[in-house]
Protein backbone atom coordinates (compact mmCIF):
# COMPACT_ATOMS: atom_id res chain seq x y z
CA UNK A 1 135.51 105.83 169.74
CA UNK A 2 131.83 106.39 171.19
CA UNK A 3 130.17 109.75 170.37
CA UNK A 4 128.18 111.38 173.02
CA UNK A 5 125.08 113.13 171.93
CA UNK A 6 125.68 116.61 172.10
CA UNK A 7 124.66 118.55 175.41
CA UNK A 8 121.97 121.22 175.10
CA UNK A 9 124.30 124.37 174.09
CA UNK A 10 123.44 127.10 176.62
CA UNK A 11 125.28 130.37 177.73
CA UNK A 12 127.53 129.54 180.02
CA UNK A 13 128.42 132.02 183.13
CA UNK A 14 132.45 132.18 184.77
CA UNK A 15 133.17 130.02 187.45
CA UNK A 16 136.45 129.39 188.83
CA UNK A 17 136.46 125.43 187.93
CA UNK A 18 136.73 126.71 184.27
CA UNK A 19 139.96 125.08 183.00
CA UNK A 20 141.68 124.94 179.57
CA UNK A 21 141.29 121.84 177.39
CA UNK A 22 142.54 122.38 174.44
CA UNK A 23 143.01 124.71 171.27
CA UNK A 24 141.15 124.57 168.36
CA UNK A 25 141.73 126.90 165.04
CA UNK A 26 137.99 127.63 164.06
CA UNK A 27 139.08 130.60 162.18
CA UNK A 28 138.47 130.12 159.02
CA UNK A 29 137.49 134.14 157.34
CA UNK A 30 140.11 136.67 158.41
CA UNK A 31 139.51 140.00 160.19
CA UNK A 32 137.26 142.49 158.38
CA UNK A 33 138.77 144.84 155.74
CA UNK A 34 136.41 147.89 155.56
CA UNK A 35 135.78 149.89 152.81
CA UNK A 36 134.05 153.43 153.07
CA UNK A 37 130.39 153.73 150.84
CA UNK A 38 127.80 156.22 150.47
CA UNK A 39 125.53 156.59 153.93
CA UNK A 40 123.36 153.16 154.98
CA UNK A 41 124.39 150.91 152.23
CA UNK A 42 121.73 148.35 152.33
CA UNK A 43 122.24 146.36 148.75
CA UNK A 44 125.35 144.28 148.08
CA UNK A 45 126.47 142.64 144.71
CA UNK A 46 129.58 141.53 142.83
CA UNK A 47 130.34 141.33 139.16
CA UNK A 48 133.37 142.53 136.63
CA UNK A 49 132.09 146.05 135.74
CA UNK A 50 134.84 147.23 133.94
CA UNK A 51 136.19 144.46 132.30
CA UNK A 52 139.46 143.34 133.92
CA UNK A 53 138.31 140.30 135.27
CA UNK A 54 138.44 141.17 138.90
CA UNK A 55 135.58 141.22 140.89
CA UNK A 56 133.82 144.75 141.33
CA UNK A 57 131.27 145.67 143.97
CA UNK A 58 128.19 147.52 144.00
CA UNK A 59 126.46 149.15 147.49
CA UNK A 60 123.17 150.68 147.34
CA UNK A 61 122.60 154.02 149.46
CA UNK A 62 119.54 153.88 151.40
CA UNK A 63 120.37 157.36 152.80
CA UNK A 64 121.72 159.14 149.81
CA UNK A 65 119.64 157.29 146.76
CA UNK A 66 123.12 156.44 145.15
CA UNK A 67 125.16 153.09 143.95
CA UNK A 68 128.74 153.49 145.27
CA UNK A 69 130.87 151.48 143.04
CA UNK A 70 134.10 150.31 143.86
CA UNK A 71 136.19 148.97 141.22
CA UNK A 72 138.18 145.46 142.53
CA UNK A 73 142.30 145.30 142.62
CA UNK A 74 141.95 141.45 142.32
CA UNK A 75 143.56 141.11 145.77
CA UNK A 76 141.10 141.66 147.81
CA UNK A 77 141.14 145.20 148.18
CA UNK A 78 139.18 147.84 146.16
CA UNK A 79 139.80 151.47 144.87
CA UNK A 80 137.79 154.19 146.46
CA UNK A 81 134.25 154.09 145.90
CA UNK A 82 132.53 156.24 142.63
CA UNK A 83 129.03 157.21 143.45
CA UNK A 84 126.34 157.45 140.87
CA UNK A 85 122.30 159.07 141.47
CA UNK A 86 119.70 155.85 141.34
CA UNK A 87 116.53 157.32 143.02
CA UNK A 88 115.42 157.90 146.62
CA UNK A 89 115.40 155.24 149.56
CA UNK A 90 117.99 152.81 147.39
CA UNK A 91 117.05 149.69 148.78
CA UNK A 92 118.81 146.74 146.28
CA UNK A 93 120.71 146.45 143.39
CA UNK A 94 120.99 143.88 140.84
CA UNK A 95 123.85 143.25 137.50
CA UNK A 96 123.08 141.85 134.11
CA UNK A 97 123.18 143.07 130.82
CA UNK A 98 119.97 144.94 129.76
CA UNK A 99 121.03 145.91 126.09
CA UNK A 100 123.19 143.30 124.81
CA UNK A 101 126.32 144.79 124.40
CA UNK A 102 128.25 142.51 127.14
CA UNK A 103 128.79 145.35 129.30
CA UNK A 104 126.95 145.37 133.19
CA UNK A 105 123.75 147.00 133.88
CA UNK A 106 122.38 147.92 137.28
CA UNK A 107 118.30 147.44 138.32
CA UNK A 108 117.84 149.48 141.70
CA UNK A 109 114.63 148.66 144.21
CA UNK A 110 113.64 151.71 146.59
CA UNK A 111 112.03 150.74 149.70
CA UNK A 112 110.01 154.48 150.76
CA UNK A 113 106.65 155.20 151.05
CA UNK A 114 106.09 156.90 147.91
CA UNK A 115 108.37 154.54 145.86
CA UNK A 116 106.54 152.56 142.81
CA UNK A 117 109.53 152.33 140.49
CA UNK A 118 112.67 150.68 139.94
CA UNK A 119 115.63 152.25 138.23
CA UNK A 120 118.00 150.93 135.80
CA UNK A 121 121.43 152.33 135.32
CA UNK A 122 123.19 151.30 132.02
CA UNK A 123 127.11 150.45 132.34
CA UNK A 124 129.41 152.75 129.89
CA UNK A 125 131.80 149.46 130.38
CA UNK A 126 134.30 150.99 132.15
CA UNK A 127 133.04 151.10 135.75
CA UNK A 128 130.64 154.08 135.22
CA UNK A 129 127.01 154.15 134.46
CA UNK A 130 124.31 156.61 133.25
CA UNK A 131 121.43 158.00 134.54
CA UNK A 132 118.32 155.75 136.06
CA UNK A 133 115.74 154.97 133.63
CA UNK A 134 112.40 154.30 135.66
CA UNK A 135 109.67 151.66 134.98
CA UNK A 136 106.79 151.77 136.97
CA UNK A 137 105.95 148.66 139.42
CA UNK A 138 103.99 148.13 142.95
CA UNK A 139 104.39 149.99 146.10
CA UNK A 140 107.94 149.98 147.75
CA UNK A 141 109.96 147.56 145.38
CA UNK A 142 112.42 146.64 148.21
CA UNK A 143 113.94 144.02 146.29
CA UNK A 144 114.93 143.67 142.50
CA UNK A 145 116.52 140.78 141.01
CA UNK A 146 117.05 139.75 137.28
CA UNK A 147 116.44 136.58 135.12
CA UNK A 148 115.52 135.31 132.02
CA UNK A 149 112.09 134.37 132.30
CA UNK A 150 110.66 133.31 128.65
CA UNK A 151 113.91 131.86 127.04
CA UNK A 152 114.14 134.66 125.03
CA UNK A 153 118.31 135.30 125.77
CA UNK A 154 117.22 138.35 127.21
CA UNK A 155 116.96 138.89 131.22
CA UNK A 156 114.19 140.40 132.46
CA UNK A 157 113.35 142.14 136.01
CA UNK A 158 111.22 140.91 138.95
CA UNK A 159 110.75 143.33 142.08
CA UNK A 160 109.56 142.33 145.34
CA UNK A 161 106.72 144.87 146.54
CA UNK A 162 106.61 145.30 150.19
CA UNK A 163 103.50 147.85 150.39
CA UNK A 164 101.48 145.99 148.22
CA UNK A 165 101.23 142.00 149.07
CA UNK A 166 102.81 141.59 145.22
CA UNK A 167 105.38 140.87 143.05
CA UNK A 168 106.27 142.49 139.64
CA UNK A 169 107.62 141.06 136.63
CA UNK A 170 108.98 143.17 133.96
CA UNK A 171 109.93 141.02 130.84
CA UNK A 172 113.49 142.86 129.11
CA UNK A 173 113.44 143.88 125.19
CA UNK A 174 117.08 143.44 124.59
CA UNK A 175 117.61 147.24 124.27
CA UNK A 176 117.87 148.66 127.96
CA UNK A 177 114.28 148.96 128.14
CA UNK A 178 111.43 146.73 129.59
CA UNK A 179 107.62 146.17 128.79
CA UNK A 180 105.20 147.27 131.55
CA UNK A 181 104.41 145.58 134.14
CA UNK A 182 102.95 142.41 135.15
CA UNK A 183 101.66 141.99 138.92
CA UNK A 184 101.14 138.98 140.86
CA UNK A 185 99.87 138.32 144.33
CA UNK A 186 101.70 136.86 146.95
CA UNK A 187 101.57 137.25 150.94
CA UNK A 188 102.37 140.17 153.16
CA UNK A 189 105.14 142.64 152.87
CA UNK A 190 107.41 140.33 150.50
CA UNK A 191 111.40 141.31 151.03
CA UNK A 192 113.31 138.64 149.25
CA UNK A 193 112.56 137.15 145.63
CA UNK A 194 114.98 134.33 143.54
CA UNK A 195 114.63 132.74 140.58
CA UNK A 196 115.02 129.08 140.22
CA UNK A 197 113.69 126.06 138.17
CA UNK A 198 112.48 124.01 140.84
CA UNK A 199 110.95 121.54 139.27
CA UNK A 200 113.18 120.29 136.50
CA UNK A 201 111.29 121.56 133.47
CA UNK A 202 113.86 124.09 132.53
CA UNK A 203 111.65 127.15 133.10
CA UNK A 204 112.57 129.17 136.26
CA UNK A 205 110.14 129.96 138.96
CA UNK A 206 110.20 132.62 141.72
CA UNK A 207 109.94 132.05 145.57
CA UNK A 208 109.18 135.09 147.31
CA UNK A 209 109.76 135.91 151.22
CA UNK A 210 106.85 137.10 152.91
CA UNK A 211 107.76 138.66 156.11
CA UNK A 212 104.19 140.02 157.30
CA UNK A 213 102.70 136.10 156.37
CA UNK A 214 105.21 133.84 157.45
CA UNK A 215 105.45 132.57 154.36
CA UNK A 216 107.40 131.36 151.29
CA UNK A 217 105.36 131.82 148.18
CA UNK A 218 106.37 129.46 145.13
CA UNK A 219 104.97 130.88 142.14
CA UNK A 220 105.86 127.91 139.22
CA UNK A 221 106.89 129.41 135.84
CA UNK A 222 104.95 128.96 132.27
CA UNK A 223 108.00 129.67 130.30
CA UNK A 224 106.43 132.89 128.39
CA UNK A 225 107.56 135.46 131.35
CA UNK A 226 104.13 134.44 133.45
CA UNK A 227 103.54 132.49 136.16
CA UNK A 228 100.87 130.00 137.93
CA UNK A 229 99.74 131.56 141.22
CA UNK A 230 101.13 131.12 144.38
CA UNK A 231 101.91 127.73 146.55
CA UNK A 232 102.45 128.87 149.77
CA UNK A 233 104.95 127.41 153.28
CA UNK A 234 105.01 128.31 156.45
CA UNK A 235 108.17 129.22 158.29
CA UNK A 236 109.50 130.93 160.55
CA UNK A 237 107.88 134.34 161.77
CA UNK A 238 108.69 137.33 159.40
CA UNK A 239 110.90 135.52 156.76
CA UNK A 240 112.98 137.83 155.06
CA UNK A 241 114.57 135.73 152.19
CA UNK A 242 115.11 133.06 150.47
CA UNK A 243 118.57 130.98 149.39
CA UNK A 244 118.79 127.92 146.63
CA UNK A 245 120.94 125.26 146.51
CA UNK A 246 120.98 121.54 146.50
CA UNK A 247 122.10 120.44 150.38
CA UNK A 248 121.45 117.16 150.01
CA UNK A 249 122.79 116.40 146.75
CA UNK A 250 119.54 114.42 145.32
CA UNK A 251 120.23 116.92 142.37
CA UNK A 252 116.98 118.99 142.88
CA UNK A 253 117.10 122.64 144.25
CA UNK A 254 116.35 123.24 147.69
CA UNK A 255 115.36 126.60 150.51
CA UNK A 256 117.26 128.20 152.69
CA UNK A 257 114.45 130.87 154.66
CA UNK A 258 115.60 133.52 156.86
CA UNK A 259 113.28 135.09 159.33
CA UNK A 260 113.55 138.35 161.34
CA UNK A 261 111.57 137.75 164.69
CA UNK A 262 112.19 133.98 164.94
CA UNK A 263 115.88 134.97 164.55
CA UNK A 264 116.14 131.05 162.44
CA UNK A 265 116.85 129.90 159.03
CA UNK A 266 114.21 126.97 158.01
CA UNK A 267 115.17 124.83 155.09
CA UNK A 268 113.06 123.52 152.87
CA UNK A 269 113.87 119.96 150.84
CA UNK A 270 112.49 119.23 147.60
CA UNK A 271 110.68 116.12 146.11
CA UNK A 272 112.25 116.36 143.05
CA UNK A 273 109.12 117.85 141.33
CA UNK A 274 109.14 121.50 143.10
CA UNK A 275 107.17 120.62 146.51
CA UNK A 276 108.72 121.04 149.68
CA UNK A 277 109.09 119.18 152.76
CA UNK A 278 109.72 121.62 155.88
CA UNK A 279 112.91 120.72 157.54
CA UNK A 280 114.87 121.48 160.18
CA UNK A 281 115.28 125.28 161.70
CA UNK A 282 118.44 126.93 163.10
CA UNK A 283 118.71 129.48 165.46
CA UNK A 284 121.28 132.08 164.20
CA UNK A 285 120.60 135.06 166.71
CA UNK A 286 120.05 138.83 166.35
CA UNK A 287 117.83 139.85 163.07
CA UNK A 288 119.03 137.20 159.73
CA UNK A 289 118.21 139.18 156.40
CA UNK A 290 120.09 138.15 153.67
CA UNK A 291 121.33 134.72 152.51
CA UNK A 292 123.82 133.23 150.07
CA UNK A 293 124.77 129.95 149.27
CA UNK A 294 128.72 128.51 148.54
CA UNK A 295 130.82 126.04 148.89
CA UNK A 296 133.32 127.78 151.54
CA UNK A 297 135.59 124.67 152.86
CA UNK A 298 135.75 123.46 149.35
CA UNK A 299 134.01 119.54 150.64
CA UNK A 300 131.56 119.72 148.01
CA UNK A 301 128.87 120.87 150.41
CA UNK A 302 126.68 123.73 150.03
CA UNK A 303 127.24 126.28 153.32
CA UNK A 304 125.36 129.10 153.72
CA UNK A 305 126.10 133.02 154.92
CA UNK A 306 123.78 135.05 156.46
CA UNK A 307 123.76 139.02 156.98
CA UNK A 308 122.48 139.84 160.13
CA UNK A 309 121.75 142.65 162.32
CA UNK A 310 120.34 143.51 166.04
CA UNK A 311 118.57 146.76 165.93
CA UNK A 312 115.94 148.90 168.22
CA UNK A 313 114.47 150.67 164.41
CA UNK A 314 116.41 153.32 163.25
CA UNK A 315 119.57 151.70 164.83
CA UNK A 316 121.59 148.75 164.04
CA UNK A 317 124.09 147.27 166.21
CA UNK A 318 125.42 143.99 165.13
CA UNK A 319 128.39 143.73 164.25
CA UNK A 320 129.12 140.48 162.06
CA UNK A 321 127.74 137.54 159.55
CA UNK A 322 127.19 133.76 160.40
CA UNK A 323 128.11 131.27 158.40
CA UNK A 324 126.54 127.16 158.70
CA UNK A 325 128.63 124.72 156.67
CA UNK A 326 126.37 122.56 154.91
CA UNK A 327 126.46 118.39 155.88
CA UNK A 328 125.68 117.14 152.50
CA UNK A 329 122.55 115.32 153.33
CA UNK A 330 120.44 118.70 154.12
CA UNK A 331 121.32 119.58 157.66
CA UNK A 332 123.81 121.99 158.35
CA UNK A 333 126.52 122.93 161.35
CA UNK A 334 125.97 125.63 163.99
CA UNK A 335 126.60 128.58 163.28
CA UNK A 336 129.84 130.95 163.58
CA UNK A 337 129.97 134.33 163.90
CA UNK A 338 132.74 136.46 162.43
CA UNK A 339 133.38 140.49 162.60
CA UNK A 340 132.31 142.99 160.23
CA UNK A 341 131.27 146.30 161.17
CA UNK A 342 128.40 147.80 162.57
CA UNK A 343 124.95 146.66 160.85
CA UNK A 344 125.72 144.43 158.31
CA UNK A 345 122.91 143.81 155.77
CA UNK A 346 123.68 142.84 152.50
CA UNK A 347 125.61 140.02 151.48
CA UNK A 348 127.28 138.64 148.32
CA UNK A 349 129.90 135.97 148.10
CA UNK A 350 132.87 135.47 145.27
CA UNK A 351 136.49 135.18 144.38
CA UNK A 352 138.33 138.65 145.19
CA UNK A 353 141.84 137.68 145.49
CA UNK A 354 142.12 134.81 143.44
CA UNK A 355 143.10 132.08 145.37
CA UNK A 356 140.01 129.97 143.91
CA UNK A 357 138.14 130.20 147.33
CA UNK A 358 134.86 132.60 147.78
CA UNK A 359 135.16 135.28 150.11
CA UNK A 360 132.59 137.62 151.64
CA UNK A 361 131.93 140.91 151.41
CA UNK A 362 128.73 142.81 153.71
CA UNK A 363 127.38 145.80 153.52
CA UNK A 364 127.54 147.72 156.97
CA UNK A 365 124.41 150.13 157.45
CA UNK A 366 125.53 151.93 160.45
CA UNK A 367 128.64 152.35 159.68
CA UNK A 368 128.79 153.60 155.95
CA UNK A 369 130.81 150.89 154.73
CA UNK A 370 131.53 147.18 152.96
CA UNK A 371 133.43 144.62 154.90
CA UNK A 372 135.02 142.12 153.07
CA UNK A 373 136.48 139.07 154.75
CA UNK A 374 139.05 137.02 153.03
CA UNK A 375 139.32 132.78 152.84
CA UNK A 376 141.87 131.47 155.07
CA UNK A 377 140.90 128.49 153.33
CA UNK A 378 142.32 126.66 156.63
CA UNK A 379 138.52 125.10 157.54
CA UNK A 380 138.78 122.71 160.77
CA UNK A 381 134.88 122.77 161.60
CA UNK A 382 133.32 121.08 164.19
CA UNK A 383 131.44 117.88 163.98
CA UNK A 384 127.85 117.78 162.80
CA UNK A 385 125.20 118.77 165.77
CA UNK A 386 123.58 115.47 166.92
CA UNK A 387 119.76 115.53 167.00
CA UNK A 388 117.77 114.38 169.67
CA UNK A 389 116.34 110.56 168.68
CA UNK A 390 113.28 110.49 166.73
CA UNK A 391 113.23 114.48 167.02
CA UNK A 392 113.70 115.39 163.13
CA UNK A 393 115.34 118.66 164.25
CA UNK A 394 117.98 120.56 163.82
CA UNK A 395 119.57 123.44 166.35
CA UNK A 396 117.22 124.88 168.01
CA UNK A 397 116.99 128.30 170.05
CA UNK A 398 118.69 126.90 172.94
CA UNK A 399 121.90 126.20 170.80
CA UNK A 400 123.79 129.55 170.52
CA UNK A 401 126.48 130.80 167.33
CA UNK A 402 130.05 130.78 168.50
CA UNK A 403 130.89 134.51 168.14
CA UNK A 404 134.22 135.60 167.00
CA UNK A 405 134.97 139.16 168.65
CA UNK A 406 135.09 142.12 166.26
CA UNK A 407 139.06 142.82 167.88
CA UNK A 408 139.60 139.45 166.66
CA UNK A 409 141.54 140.22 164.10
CA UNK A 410 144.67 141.40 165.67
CA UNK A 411 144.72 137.90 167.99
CA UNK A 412 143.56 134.94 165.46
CA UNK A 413 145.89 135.19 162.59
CA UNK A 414 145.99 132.93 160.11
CA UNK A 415 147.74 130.12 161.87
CA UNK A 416 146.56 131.35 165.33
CA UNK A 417 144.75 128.85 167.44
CA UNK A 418 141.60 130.12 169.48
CA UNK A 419 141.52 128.88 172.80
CA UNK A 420 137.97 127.74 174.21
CA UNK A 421 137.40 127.53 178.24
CA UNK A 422 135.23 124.42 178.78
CA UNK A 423 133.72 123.26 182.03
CA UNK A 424 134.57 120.19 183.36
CA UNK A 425 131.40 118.68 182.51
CA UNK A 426 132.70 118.61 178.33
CA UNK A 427 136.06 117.42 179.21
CA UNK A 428 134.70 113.80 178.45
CA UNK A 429 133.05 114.80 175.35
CA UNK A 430 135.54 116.42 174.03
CA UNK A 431 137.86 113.15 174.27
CA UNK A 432 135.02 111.15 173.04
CA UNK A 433 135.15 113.37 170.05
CA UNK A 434 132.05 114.84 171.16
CA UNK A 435 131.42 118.39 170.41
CA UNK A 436 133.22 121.53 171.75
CA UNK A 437 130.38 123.99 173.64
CA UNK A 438 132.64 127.16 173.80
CA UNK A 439 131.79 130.46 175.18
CA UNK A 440 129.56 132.96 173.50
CA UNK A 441 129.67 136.79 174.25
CA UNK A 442 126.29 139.41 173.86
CA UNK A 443 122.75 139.07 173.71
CA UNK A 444 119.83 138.78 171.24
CA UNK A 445 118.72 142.06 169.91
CA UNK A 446 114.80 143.39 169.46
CA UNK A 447 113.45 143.16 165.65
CA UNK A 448 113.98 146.11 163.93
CA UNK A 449 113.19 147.54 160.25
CA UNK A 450 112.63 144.34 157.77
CA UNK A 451 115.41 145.54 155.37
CA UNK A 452 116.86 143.34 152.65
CA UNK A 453 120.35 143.57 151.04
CA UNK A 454 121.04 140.05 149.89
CA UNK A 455 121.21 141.06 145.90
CA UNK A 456 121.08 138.86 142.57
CA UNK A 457 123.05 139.03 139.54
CA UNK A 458 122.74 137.51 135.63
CA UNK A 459 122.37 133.85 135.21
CA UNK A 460 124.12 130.83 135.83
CA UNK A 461 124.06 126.91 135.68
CA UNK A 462 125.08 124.73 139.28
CA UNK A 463 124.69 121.26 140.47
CA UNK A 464 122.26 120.18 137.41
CA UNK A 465 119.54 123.19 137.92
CA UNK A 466 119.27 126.22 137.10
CA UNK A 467 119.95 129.10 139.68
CA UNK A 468 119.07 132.54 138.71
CA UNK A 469 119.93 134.19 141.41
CA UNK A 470 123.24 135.10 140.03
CA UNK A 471 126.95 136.26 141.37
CA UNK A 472 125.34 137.15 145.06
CA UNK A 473 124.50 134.03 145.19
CA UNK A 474 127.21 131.97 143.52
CA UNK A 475 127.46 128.37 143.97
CA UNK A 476 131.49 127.96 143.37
């Protein structure tokens, strides 16, 4: 059959011709399970804490300056949450072991004013951890992840400084503590940081989102814990953070950019030797903050999730996370909403239940808790987006996320169908094969505060590079 290049997706009012075509089961997360946490959790990670092999999670308090733990039951579910002191303005949280002794550690960013520290929290191994230890870094350390930077076996600490245009690198000694401080320049008001060999030399490198330049700053890596400075990419206007994976499956790392007032994602393709070729953008609505790469419908292609929020500052009001399954040759579906609760933020992806499939879990600002949405694993996505000829483009603002309603849960079970009213303009399409423009419900929000939960964990080797941007970002 003949494909019909895809109509401009636009919001479509009620008219009286609207007629029902046919069902499709696009659900492919169930409804949100919601987990109470200490006040504004902004931070989200995953990781055994205690040693049972299920999958624990970790939610930093922006309000209280605490980590609420919550220890996993390994089907899905999680006991109530432990909270433990890790400084004022909690922003981020990161897992690996600081001291050697195979048991989790926790590195904490704070994102206030007077904030030039970030804390770390050793694990007692059983789910509880000590008191913060603080090490001195730039102004507002909104983001903290962890990495072995010199090869030494030892991870080391890298925090994003919002107030002061600059990065910090804190190199581990194996015991718990670090060595002070190294500062690097970057652009404005940096939120997200990952570590990543880009260029195939086995020595990672940081990218850095800079959300008052526009930017992505690559800083390449020396392989003694210092790096070269910056090469700097546009994208989209007040990029937030940054995602690696390999999407088209050349072998070589590639970016996944989200940005807070263009409301898009930009990816970035790689040459193979660590430059970058701008790509295509997609428009994913409200405020995108955090994102994290996986293989959700198990095809061998990278997808990405995105926490998102729509917010007039203090205020959040979103009330989900979008997911774009990946094509394989570096484009990616649009998007698809699906319900969480009210300002989700952080986001980390793995394996609660253990069915072998990742699952989500957010962390929901506004209202005090973590959602966590199960696999269905029963994926029927719709076809690729066609792009205009000669265009290069991908989805653009005029193409809108199909939203699943947050009282979807009690009408799209499992093997529930959702029904989409078409006009009679797609009827033809759709027989053609051509793609399904269903309805979408609310509007675009205003930008609001340029908070970051995506968080990173340890170390780990995927798709023939090295991505150190750990369990929150797990390629499975």
């Amino acid at each position: 059959m003949s494909r019909r290049t895809q109509l401009p997706l636009r919001r479509l009012s009620f008219r009286p011709q609207v007629e029902l075509l046919e069902s499709r089961n696009l659900l492919s997360f169930g409804p949100p399970n919601n987990f109470p946490v200490d006040a504004a959790p902004l931070g989200m990670a995953l990781a055994d804490l205690n040693g049972d092999g299920k999958l624990d999670a970790v939610a930093s308090s922006y309000a209280n300056g605490t980590v609420s733990v919550l220890l996993g039951n390994g089907d899905g579910t999680f006991q109530p949450a432990q909270s433990f002191f890790a400084g004022a303005r909690a922003s981020s949280v990161a897992i690996g072991d600081f001291n050697g002794d195979n048991i989790p550690d926790l590195a904490v960013g704070h994102f206030t004013g007077s904030a030039t520290t970030v804390s770390v929290l050793l694990g007692n191994g059983d789910g509880t951890f000590q008191g913060p230890m603080d090490y001195t870094v730039g102004k507002q350390p909104i983001r903290v992840i962890t990495a072995d930077l010199n090869g030494d076996g030892i991870l080391d600490l890298v925090a994003a400084n919002n107030n002061s245009a600059s990065i910090s690198v804190l190199l581990g000694n194996g015991d718990g503590t670090f060595q002070p401080n190294q500062d690097y320049a970057v652009g404005r008001s940096p939120i997200g940081v990952t570590a990543a060999d880009l260029n195939g030399d086995h020595i990672p490198d940081l990218m850095v989102a800079n959300s008052g330049s526009n930017t992505v700053s690559i800083l390449f890596g020396n392989g003694d814990g210092t790096f070269q400075s910056p090469v700097d990419y546009s994208v989209g206007s007040g990029s937030a953070d940054v995602a690696v994976g390999d999407f088209n499956g050349d072998g070589a790392p590639d970016l996944a950019v989200t940005s807070l007032v263009s409301h898009d994602v930009t990816i970035l393709l790689n040459d193979g030797q660590g430059g970058f070729q701008v790509g295509d953008q997609y428009q994913v609505g409200a405020t995108p903050i955090g994102a994290v790469v996986s293989d959700f419908n198990s095809d061998g292609k990278l997808d990405l999730v995105i926490a998102y929020y729509t917010a007039t500052a203090p205020v959040f009001t979103a009330t989900s996370v979008t997911t774009l399954l990946g094509n394989g040759d570096g484009t990616f579906q649009d998007p698809v909403d699906y319900a969480t609760d009210v300002g989700p933020v952080g986001v980390a992806v793995g394996d609660l239940n253990g069915d072998g499939s990742p699952d989500i879990v957010a962390t929901d600002a506004m209202s005090s808790e973590i959602s966590v949405l199960l696999n269905l694993n029963d994926w029927m996505a719709p076809p690729p987006a066609a792009m205009p000829p000669g265009s290069g483009q991908g989805p653009r603002a005029e193409q809108e996320p199909v939203l699943m309603p947050a009282n979807s849960g009690a009408d799209f079970g499992r093997h529930n169908e959702a029904f989409f009213l078409l006009f009679h303009a797609n009827e033809n399409a759709m027989k053609d094969e051509g793609p399904v423009l269903p309805f979408r419900t609310g509007a675009r929000g205003s930008e609001g505060l340029r908070l970051d939960g995506n968080l990173d964990v340890g170390s780990q080797s995927s798709n023939n590079f090295q991505l150190y941007d750990g369990l929150a970002a797990t390629i499975t």
